[in-house]
N, C-alpha and C. Protein backbone atom coordinates (compact mmCIF):
# COMPACT_ATOMS: atom_id res chain seq x y z
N UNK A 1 177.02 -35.11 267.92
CA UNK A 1 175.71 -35.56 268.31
C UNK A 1 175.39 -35.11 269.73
N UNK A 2 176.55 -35.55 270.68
CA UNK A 2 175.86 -34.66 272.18
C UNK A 2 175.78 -33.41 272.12
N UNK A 3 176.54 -32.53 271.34
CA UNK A 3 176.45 -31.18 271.43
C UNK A 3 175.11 -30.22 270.71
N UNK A 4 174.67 -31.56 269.90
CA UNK A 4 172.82 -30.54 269.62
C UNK A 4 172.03 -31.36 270.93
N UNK A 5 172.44 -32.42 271.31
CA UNK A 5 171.19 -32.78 272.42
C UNK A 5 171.40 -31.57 273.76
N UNK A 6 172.63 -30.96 273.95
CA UNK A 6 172.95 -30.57 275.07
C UNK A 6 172.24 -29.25 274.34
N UNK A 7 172.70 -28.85 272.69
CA UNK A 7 172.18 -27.20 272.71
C UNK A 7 170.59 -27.40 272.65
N UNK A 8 169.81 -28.32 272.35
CA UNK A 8 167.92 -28.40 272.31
C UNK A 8 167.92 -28.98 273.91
N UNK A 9 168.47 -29.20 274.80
CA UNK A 9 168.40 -28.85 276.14
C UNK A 9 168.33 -27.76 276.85
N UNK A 10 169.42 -26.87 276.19
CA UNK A 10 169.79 -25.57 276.68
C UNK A 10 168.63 -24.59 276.24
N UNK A 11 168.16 -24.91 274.47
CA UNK A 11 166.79 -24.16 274.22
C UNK A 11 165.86 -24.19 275.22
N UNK A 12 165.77 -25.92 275.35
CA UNK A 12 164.19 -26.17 276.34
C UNK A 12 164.27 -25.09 277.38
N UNK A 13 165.44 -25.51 278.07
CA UNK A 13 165.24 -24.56 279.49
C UNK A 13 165.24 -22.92 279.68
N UNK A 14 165.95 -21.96 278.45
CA UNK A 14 165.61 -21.26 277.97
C UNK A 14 164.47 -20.65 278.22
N UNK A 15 163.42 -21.19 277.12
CA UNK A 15 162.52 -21.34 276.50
C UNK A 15 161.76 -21.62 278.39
N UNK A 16 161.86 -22.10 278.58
CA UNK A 16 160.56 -22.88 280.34
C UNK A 16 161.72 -21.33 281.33
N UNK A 17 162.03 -20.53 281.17
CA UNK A 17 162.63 -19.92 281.80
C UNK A 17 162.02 -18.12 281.53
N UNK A 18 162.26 -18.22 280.09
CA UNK A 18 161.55 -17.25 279.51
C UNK A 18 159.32 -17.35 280.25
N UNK A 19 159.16 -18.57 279.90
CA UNK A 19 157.93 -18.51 280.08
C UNK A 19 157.37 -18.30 281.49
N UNK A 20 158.43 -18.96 282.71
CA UNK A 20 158.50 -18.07 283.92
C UNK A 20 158.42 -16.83 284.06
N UNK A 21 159.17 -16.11 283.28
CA UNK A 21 159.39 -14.56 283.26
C UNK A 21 158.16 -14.11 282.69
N UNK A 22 157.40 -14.45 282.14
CA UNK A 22 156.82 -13.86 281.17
C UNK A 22 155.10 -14.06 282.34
N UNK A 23 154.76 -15.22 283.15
CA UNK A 23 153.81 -15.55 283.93
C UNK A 23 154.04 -14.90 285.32
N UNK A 24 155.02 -14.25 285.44
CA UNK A 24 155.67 -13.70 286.87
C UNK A 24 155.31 -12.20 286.36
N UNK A 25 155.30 -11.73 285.38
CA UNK A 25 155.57 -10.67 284.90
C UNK A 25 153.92 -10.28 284.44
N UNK A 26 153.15 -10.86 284.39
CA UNK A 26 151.24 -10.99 284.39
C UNK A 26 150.82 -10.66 285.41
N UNK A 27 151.50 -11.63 286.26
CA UNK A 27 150.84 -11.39 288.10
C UNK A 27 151.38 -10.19 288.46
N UNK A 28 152.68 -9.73 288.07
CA UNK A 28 152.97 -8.19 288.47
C UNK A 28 151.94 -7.37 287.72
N UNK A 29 151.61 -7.48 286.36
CA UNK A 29 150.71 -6.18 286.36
C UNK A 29 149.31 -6.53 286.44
N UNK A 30 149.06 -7.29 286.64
CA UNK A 30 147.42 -8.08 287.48
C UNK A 30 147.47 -7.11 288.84
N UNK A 31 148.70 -7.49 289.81
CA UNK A 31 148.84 -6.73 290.89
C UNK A 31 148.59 -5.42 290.76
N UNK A 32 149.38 -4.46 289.84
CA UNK A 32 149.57 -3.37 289.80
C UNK A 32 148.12 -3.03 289.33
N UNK A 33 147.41 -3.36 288.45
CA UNK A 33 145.81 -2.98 287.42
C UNK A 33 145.17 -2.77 289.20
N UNK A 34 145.11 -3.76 289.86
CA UNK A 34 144.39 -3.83 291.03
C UNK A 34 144.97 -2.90 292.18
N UNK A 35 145.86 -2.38 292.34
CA UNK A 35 146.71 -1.40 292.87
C UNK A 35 146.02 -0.07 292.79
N UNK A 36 145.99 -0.06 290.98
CA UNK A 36 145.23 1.05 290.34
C UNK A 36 144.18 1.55 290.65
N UNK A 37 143.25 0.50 290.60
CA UNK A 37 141.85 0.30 290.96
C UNK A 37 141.48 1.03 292.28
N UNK A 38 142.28 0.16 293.18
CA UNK A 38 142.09 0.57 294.76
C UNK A 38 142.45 2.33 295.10
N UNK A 39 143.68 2.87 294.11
CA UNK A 39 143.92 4.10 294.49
C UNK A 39 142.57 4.87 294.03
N UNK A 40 142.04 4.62 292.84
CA UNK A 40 141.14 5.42 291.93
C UNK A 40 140.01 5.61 293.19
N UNK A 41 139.70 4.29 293.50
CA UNK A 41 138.07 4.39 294.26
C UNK A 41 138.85 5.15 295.85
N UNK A 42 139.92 4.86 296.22
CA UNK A 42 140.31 6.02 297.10
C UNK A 42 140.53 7.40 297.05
N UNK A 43 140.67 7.51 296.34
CA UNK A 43 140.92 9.27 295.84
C UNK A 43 139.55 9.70 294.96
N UNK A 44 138.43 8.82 294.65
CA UNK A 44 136.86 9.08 294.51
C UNK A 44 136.53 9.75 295.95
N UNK A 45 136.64 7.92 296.76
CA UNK A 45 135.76 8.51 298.25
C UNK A 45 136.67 9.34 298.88
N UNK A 46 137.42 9.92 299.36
CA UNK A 46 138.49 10.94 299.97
C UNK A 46 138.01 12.02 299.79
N UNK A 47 137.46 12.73 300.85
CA UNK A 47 137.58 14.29 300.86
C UNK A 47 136.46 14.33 301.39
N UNK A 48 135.61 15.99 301.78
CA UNK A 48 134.43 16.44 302.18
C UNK A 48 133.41 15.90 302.12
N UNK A 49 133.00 14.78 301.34
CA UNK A 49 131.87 14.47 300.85
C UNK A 49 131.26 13.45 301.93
N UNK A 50 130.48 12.73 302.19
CA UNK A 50 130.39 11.53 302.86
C UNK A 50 130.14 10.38 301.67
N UNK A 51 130.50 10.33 300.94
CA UNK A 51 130.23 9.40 299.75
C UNK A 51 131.44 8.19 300.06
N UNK A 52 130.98 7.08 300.29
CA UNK A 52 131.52 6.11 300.65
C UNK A 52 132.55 5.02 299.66
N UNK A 53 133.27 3.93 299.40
CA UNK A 53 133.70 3.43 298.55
C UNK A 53 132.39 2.61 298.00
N UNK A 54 131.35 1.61 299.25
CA UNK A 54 130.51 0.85 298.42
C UNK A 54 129.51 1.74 297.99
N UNK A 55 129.15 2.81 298.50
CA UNK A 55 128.15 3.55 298.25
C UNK A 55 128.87 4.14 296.63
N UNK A 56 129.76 4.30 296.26
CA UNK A 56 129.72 4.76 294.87
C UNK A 56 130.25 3.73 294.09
N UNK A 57 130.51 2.58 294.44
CA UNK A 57 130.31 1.81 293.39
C UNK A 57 128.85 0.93 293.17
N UNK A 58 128.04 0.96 293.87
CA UNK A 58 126.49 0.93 293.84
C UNK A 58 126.04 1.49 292.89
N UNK A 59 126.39 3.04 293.45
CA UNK A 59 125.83 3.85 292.45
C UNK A 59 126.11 3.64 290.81
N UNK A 60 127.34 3.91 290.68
CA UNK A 60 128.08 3.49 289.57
C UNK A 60 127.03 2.29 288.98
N UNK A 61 127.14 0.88 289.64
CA UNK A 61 126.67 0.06 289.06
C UNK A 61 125.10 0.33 288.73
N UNK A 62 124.59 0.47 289.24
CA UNK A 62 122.69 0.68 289.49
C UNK A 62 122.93 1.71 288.78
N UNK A 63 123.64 2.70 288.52
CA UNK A 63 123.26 3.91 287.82
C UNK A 63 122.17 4.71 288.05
N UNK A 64 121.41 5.17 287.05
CA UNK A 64 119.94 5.85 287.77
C UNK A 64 119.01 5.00 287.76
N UNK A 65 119.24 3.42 288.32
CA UNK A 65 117.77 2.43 288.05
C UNK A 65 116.36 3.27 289.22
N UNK A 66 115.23 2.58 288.89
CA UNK A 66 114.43 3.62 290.23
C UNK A 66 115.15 3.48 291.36
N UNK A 67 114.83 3.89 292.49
CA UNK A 67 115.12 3.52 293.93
C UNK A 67 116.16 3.58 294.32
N UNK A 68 117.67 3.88 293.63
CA UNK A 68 118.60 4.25 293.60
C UNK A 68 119.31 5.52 294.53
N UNK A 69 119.37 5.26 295.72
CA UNK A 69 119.39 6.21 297.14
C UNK A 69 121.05 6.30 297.61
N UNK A 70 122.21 5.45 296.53
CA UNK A 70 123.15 5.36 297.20
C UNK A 70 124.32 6.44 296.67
N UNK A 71 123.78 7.57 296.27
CA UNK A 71 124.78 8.68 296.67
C UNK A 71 123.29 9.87 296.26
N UNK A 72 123.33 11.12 297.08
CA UNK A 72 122.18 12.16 296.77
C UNK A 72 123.11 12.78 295.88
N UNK A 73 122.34 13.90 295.19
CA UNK A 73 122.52 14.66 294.84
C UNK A 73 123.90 15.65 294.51
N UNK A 74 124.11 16.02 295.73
CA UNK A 74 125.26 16.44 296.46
C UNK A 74 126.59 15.84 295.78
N UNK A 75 126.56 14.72 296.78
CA UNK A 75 127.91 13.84 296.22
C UNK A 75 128.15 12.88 295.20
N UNK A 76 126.88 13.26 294.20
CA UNK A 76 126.66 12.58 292.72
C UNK A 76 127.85 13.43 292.11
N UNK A 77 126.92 14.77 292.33
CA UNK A 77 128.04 16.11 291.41
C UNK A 77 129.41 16.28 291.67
N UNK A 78 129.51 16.02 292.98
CA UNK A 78 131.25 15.65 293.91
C UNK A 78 131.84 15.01 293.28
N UNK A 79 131.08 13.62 292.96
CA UNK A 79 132.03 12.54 292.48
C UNK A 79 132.18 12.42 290.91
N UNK A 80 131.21 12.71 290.20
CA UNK A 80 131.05 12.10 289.01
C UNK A 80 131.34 13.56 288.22
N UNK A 81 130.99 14.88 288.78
CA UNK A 81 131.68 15.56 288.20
C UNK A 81 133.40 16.51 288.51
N UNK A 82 133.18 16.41 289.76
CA UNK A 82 134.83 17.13 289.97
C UNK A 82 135.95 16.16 290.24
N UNK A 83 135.33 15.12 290.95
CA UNK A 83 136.75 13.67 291.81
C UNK A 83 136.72 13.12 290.14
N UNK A 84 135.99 12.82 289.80
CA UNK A 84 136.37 11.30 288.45
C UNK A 84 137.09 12.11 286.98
N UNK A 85 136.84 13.14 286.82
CA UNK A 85 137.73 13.82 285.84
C UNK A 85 139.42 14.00 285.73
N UNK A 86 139.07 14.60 287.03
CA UNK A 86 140.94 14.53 288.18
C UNK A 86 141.15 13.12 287.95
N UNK A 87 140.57 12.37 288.51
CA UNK A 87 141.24 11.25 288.32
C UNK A 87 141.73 10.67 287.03
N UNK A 88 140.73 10.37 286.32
CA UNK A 88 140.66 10.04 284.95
C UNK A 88 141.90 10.64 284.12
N UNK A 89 141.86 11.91 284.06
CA UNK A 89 143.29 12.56 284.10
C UNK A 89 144.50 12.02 284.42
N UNK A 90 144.46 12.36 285.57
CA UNK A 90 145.79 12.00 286.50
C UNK A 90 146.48 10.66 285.69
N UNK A 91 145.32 9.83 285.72
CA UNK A 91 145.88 7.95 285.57
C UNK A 91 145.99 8.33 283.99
N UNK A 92 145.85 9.44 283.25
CA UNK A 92 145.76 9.56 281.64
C UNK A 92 147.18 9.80 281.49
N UNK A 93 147.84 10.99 282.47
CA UNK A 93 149.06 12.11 282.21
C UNK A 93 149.73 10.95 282.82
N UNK A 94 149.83 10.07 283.65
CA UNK A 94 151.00 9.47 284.12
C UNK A 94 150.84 8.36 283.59
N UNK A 95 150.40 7.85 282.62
CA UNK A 95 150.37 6.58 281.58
C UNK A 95 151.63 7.61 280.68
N UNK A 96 151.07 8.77 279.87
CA UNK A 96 151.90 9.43 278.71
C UNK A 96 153.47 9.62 279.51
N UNK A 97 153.40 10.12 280.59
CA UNK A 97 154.48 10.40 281.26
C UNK A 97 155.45 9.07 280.93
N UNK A 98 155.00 8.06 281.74
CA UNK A 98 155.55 6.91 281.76
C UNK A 98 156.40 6.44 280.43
N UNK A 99 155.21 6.44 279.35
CA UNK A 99 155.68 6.29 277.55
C UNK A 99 156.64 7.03 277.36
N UNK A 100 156.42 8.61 277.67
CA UNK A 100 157.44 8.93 276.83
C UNK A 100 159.22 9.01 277.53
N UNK A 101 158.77 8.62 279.19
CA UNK A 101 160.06 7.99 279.57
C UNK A 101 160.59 6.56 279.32
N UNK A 102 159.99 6.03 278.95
CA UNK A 102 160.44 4.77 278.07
C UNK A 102 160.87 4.93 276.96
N UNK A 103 160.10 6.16 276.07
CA UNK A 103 160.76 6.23 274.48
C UNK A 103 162.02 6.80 274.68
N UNK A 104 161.97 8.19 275.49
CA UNK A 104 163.53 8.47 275.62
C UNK A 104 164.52 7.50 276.18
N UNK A 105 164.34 6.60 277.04
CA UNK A 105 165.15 5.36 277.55
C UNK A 105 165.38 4.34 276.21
N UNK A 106 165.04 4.27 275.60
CA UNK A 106 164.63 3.12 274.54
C UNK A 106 165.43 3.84 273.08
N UNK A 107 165.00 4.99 272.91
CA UNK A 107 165.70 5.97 271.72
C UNK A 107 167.13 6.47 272.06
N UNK A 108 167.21 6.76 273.78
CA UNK A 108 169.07 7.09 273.81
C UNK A 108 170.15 5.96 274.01
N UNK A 109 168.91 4.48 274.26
CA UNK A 109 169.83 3.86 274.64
C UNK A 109 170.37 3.26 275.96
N UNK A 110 169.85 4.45 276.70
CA UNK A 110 170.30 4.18 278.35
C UNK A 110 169.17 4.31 278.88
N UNK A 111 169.58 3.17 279.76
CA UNK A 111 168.43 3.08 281.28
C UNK A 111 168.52 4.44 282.38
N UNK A 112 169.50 5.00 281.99
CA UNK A 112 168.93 5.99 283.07
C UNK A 112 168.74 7.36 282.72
N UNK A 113 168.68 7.54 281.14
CA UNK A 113 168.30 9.13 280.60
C UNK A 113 167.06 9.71 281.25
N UNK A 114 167.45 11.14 281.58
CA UNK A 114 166.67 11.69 282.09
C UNK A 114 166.22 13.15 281.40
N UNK A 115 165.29 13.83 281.51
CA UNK A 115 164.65 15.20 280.92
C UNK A 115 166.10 16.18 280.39
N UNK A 116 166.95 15.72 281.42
CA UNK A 116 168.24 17.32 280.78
C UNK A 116 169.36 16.53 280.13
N UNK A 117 168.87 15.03 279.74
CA UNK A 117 170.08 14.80 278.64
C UNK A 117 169.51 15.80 277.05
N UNK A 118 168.33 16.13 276.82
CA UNK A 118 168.18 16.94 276.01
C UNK A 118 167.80 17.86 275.99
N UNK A 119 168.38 18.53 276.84
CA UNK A 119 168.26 20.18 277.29
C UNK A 119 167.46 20.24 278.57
N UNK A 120 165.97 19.94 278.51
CA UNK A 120 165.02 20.21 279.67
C UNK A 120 165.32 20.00 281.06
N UNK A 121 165.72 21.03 281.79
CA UNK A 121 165.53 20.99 283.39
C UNK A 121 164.84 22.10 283.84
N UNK A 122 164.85 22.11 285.28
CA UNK A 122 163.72 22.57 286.06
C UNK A 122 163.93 23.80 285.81
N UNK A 123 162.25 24.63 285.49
CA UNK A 123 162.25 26.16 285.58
C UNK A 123 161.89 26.35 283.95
C-alpha cells in the first residue's frame, strides 16, 4: 500500500516537472520568434537606403492606403523587392537546414552527427 502512494507521488511530481519543462520551453521559443522578428526588421532597415524600422513597418501596415508617405518610391523597391526576398529566404534555408540536421541527429542516433558521417565534407 505505501509503495503505490509513494509511486502516484513520484508520477505527480514527474508529471508537475515535465509541465515545467514544457512552459520554460514556450518562453524559450516566444523569446527566440521575437529574436527572429527583431533580426528580420534589422536586416530590412540596414543598408543604403534611409528607410527606417518604423517607417517600414507603417508602410507595411497602411500599405498603399491614400496619404501613405512612409517609404517613397525608392526604398519601397529596396525593401519590398530586393531586402524582403533575401530575407524571406535566408529564415526559409535555415529553418530546412536546421530539419534536416535534426533528421540526421534523430535517424543516426547521435547528438553530434555531422555532414561527413555520410560522406559530405567541404569542397
Amino acid at each position: 500500500m505505501a509503495d503505490q502512494s509513494i509511486a502516484s507521488a513520484a508520477g505527480v511530481m514527474a508529471t508537475a516537472s515535465e509541465g515545467d519543462r514544457s512552459g520554460r520551453a514556450r518562453i524559450v521559443i516566444l523569446f527566440l520568434c521575437v529574436g527572429l522578428g527583431l533580426v528580420v526588421l534589422l536586416s530590412l532597415t540596414s543598408g543604403a537606403s534611409d528607410a527606417s524600422a518604423v517607417s517600414v513597418i507603417s508602410d507595411w501596415l497602411l500599405g498603399a492606403a491614400p496619404g501613405n508617405e512612409a517609404l517613397n518610391a525608392r526604398d519601397r523597391l529596396i525593401v519590398y523587392d530586393i531586402r524582403l526576398p533575401r530575407v524571406i529566404l535566408g529564415v526559409l534555408i535555415g529553418a530546412a537546414l536546421a530539419v534536416s540536421g535534426a533528421v540526421m541527429q534523430g535517424l543516426f542516433r547521435n547528438p553530434l552527427a555531422d555532414p561527413g558521417l555520410i560522406g559530405v565534407s567541404a569542397g
